[in-house]
C-alpha atoms as a PDB file:
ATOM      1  CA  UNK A   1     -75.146 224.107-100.263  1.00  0.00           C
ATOM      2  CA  UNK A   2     -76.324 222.658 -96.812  1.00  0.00           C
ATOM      3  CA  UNK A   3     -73.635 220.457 -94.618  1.00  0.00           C
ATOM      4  CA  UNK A   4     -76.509 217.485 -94.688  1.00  0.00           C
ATOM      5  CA  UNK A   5     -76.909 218.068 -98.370  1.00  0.00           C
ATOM      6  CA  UNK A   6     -73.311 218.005 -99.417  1.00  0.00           C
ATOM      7  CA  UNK A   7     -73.197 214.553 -97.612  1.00  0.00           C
ATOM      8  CA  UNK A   8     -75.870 213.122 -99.326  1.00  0.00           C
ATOM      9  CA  UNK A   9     -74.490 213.631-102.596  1.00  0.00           C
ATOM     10  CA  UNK A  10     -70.759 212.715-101.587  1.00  0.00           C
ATOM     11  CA  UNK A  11     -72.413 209.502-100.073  1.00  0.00           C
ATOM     12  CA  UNK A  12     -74.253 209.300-103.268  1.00  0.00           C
ATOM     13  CA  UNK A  13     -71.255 209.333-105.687  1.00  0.00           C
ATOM     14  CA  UNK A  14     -69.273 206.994-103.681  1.00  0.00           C
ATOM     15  CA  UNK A  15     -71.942 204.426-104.017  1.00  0.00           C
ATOM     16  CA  UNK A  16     -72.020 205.103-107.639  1.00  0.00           C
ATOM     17  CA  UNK A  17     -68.414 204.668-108.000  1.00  0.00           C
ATOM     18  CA  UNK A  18     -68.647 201.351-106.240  1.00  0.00           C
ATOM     19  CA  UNK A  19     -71.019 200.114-108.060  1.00  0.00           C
ATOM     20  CA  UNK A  20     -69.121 200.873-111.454  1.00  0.00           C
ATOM     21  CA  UNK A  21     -65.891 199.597-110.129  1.00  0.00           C
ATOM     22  CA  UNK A  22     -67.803 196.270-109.447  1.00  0.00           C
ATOM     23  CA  UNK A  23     -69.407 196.111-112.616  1.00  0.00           C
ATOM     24  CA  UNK A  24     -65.767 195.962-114.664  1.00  0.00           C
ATOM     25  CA  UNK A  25     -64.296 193.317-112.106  1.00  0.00           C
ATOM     26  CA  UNK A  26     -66.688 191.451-112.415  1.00  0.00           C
ATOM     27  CA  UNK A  27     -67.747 191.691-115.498  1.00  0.00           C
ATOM     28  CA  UNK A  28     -71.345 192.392-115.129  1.00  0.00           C
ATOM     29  CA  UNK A  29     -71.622 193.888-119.007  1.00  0.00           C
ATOM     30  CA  UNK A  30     -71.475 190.395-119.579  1.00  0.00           C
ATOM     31  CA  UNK A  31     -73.719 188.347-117.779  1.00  0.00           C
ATOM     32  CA  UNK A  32     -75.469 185.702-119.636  1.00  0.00           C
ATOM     33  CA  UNK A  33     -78.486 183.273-118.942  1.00  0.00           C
ATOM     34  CA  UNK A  34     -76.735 180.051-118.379  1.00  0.00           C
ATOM     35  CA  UNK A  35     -80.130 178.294-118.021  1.00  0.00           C
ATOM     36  CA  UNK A  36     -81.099 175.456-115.188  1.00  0.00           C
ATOM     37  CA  UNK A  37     -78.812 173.109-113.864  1.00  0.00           C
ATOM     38  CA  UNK A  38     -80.390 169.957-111.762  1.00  0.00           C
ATOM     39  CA  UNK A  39     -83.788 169.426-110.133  1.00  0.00           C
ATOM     40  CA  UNK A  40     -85.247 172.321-107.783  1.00  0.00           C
ATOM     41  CA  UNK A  41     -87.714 171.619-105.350  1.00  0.00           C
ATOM     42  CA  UNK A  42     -90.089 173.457-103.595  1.00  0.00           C
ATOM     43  CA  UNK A  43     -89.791 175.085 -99.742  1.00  0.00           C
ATOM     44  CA  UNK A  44     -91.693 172.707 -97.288  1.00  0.00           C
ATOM     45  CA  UNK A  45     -89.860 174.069 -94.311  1.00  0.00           C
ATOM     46  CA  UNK A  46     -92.653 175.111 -91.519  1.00  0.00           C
ATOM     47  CA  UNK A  47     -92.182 179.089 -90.856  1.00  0.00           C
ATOM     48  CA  UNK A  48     -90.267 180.111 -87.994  1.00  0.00           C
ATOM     49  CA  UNK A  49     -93.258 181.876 -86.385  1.00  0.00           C
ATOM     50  CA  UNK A  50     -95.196 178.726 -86.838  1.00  0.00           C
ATOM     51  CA  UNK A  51     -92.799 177.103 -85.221  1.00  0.00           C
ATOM     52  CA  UNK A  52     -92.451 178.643 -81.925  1.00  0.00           C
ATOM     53  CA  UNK A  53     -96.237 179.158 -81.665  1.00  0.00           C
ATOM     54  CA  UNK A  54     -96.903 175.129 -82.253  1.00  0.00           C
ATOM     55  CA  UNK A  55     -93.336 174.428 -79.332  1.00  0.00           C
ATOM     56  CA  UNK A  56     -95.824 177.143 -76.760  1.00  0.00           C
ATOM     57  CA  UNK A  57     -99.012 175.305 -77.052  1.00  0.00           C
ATOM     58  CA  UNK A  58     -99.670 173.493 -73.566  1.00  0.00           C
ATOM     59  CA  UNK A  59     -96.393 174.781 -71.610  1.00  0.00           C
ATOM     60  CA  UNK A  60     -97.131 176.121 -68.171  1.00  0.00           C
ATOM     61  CA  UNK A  61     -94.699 177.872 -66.009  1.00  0.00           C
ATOM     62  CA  UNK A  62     -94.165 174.756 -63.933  1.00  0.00           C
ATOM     63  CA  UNK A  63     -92.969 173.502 -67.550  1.00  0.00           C
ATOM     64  CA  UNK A  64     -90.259 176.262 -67.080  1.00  0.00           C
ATOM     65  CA  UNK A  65     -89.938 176.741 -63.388  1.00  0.00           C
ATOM     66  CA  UNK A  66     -89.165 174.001 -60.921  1.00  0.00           C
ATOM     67  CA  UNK A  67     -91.589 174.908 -57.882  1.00  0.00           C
ATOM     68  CA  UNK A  68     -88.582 172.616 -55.350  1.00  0.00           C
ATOM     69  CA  UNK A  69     -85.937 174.477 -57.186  1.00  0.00           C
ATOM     70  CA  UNK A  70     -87.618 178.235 -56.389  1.00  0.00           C
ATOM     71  CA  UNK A  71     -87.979 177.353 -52.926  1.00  0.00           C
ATOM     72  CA  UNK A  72     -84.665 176.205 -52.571  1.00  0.00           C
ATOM     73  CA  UNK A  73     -83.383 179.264 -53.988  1.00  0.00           C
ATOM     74  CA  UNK A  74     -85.536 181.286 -51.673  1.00  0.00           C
ATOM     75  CA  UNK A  75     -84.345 179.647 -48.246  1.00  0.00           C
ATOM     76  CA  UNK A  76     -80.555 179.607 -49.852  1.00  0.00           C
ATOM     77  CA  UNK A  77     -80.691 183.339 -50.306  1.00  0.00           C
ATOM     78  CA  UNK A  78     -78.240 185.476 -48.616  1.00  0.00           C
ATOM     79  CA  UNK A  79     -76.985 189.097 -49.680  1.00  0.00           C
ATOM     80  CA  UNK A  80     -74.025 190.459 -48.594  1.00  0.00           C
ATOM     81  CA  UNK A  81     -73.792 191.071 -44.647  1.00  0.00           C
ATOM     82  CA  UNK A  82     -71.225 191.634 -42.228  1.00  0.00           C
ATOM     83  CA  UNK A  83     -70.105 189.058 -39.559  1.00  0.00           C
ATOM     84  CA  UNK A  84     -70.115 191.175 -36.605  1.00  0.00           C
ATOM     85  CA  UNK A  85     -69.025 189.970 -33.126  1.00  0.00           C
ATOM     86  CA  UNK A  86     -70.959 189.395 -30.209  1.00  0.00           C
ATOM     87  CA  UNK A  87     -71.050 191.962 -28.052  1.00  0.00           C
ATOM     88  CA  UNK A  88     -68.857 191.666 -24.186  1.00  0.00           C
ATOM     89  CA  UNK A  89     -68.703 195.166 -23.073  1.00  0.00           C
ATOM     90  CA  UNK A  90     -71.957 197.694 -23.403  1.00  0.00           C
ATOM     91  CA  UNK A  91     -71.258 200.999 -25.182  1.00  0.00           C
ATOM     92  CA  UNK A  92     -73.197 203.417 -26.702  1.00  0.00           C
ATOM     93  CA  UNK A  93     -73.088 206.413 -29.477  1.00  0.00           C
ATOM     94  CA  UNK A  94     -74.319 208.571 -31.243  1.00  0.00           C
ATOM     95  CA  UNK A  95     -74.008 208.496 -35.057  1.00  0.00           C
ATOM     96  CA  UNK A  96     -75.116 211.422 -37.873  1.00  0.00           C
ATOM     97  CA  UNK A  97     -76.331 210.590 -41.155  1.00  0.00           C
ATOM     98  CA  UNK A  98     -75.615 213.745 -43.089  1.00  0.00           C
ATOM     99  CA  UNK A  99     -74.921 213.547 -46.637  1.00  0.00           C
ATOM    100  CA  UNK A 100     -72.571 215.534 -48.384  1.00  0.00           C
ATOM    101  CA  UNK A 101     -73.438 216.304 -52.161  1.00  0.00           C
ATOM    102  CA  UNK A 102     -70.531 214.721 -54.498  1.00  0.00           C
ATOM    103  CA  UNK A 103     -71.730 217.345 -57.520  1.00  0.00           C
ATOM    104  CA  UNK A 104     -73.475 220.482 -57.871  1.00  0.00           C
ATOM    105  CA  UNK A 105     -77.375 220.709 -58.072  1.00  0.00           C
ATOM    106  CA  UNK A 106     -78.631 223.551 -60.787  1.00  0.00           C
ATOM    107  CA  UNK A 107     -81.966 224.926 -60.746  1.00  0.00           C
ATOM    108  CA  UNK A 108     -83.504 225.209 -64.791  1.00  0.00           C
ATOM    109  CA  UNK A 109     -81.425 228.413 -65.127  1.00  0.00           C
ATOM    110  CA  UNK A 110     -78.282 226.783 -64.968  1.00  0.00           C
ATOM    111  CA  UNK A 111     -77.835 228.244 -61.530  1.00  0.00           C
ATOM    112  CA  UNK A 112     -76.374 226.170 -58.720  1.00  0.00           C
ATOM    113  CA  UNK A 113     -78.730 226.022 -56.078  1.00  0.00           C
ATOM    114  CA  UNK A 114     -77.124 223.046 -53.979  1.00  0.00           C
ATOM    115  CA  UNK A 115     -73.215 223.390 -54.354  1.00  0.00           C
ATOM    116  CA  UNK A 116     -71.018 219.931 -54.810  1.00  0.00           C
ATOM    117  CA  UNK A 117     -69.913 219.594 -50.875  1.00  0.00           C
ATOM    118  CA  UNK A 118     -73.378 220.783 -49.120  1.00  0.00           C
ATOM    119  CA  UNK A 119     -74.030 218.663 -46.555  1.00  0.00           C
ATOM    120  CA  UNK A 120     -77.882 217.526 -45.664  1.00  0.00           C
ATOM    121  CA  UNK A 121     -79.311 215.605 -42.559  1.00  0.00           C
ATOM    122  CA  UNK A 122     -82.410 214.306 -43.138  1.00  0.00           C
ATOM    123  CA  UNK A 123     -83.045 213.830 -39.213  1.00  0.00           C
ATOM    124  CA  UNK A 124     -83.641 217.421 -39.178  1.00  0.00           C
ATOM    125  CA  UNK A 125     -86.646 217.263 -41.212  1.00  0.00           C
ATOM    126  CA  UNK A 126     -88.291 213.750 -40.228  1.00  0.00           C
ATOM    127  CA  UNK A 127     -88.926 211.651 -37.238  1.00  0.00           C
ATOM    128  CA  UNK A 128     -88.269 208.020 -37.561  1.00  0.00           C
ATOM    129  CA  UNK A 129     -90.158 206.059 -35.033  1.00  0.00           C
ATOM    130  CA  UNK A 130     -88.866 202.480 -35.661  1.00  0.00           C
ATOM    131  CA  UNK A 131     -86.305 200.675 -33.449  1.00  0.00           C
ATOM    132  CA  UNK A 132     -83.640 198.589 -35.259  1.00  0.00           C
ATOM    133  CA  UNK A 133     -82.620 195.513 -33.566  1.00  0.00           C
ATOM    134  CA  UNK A 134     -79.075 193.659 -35.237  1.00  0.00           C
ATOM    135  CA  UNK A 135     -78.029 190.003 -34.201  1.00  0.00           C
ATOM    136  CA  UNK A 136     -76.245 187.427 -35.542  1.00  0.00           C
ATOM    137  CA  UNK A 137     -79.295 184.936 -36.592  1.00  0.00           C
ATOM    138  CA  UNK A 138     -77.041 181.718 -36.315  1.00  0.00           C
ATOM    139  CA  UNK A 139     -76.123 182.813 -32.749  1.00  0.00           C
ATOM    140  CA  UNK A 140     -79.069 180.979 -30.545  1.00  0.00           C
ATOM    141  CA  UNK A 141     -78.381 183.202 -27.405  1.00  0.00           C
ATOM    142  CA  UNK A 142     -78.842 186.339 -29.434  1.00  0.00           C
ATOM    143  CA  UNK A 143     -81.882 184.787 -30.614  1.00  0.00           C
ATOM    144  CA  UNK A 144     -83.299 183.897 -27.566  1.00  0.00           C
ATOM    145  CA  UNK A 145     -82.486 187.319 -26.199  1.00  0.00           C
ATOM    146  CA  UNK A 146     -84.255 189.087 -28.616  1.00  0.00           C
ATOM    147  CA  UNK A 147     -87.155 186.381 -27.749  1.00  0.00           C
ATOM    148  CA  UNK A 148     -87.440 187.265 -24.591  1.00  0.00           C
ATOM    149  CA  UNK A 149     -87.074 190.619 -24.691  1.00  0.00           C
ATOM    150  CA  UNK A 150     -89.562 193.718 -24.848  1.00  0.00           C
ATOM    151  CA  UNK A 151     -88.646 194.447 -28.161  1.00  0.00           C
ATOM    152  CA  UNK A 152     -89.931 191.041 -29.588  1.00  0.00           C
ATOM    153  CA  UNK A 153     -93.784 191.654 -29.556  1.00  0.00           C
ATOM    154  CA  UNK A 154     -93.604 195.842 -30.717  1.00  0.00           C
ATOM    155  CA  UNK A 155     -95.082 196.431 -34.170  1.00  0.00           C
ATOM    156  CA  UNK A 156     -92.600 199.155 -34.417  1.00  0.00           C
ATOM    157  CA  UNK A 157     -89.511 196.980 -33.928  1.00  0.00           C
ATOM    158  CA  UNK A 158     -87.610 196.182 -37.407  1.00  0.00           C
ATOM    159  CA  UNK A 159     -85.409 192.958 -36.687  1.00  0.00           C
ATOM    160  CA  UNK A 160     -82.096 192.404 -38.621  1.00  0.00           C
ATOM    161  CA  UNK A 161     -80.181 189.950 -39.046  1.00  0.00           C
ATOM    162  CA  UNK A 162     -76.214 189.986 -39.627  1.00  0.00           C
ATOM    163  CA  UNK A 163     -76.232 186.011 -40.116  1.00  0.00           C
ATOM    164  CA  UNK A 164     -78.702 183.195 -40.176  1.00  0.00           C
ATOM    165  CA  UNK A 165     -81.489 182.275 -42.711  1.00  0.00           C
ATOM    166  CA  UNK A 166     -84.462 184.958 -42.455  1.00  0.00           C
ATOM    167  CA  UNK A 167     -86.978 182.590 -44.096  1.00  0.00           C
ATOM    168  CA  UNK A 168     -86.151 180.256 -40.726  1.00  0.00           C
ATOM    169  CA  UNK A 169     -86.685 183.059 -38.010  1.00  0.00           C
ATOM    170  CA  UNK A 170     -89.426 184.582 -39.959  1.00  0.00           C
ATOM    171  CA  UNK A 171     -91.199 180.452 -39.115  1.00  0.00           C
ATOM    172  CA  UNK A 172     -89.660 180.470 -35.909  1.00  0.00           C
ATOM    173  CA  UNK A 173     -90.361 184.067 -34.262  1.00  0.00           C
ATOM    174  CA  UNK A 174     -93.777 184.744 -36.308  1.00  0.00           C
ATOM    175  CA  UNK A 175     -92.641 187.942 -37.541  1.00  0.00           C
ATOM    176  CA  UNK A 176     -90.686 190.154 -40.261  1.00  0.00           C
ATOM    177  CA  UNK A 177     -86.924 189.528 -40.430  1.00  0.00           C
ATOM    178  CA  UNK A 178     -84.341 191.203 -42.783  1.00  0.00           C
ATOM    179  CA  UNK A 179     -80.943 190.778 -43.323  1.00  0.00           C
ATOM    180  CA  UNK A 180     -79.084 193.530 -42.258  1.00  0.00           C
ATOM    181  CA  UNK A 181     -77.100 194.626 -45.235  1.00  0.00           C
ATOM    182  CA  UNK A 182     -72.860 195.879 -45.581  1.00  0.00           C
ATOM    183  CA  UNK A 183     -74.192 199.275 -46.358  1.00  0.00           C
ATOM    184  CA  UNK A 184     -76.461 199.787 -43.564  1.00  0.00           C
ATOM    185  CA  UNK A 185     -74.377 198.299 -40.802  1.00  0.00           C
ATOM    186  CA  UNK A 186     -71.567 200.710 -42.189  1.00  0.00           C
ATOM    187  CA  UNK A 187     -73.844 203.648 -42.015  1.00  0.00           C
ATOM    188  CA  UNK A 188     -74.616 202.888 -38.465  1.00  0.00           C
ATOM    189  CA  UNK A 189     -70.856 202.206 -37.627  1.00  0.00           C
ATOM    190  CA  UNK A 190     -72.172 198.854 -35.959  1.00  0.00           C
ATOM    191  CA  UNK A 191     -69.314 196.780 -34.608  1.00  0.00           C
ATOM    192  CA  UNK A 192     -71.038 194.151 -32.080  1.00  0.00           C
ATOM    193  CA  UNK A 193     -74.582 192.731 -32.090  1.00  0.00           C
ATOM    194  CA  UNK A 194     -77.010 192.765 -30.642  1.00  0.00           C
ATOM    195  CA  UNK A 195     -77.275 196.195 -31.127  1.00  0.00           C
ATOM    196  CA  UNK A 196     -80.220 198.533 -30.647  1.00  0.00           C
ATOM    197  CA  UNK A 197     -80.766 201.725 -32.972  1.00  0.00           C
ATOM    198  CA  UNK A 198     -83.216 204.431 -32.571  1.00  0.00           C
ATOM    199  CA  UNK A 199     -83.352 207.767 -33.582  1.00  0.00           C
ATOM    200  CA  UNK A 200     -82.448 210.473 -31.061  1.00  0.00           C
ATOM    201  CA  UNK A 201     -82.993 214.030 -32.347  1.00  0.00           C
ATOM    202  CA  UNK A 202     -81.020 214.483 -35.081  1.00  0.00           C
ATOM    203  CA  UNK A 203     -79.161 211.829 -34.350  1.00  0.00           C
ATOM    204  CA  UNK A 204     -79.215 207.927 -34.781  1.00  0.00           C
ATOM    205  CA  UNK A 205     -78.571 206.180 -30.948  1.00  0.00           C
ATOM    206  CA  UNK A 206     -76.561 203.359 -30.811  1.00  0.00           C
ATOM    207  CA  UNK A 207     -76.393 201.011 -28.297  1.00  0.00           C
ATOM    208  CA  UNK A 208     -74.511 197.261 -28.395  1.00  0.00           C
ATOM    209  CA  UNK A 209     -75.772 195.105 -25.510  1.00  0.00           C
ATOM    210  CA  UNK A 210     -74.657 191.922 -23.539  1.00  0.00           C
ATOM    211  CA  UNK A 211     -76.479 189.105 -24.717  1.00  0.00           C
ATOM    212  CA  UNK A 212     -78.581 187.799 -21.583  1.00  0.00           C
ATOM    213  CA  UNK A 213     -81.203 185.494 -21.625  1.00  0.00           C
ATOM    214  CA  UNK A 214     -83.997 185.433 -18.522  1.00  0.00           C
END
């Protein structure tokens, strides 16, 4: 007899023996027809279905959505950043962005092609041609630096911003902004703005500037 088949019938009797245990509690051996009892009346309660179909007729989504309460929660956003300070004293480094693997990559053989520990830098294989400006978007100076600065009209500048409102600059400078996020200042080991990253070989260049306006 099959596993699957002995558990049907087990399952089977134990219903059965439920059943009959019920039937002498209860008495069911004995049920009688103890006939009608007050006035019934019939079900004029509008189906559920009905219901929600009749509540949907002539909603819009500015029913749902308040168009002042979208906007607000557009120019409110902020993700998490870092405060960084503003920069005194010009440095610059160099910083890798190798990955290590925290578990071991198998090929469909089972056999590990990528060991847990391998390290991989993807500057080796690709060439990143976008400069990455940081500053502190509340900080008018670093603003106005960036403003007047080379870097303000190049299509292959990507400016980030450690504070401020993005929707604001985005009005004020005529061009993209995003915030620059915990995870990606950490990756570039940023301490200061305004900071200026670029890839250098197989490397990511770093350097914080002075903030001087012309």
């Amino acid at each position: 007899m099959g596993l699957n088949r002995l558990k049907v019938e087990v399952y089977g009797i134990t219903i059965l023996l439920t059943i009959t245990f019920l039937s002498s509690v209860c008495g069911f051996a004995d049920v009688k027809d103890l006939g009608v009892y007050g006035t019934s009346y019939p079900i004029i309660e509008q189906d559920g279905i009905e219901a929600l179909d009749d509540l949907s007729k002539g909603v819009t989504i500015q029913d749902l959505i308040s168009p002042e309460e979208v906007k607000r929660k557009i120019k409110d956003f902020r993700p998490e950043t870092v405060s960084l300070p503003r920069c005194t004293e010009e440095r610059e480094f160099l910083v890798g962005l190798s990955y290590s693997l925290e578990f071991d990559i198998p090929d469909q053989n089972g056999n590990i092609i990528y060991p847990k520990g391998y390290a991989f830098n993807p500057l080796k294989y690709t060439t990143n041609p976008k400069t990455y400006i940081f500053i502190d978007g509340d900080d008018p100076d670093q603003v106005n630096w960036f403003t007047h600065s080379s870097y303000a009209d190049s299509a292959g500048v990507i400016l980030m911003i450690t504070k401020g409102s993005y929707l604001e600059l985005i009005e004020d400078l005529d061009r993209p902004v995003f915030y620059a996020l915990k995870k990606i200042t950490d990756r570039f080991q940023l301490e200061h703005v305004p900071s200026i990253v670029k890839q250098q070989g197989e490397y990511m260049h770093v350097k914080e500037v002075i903030c001087e306006t012309k």
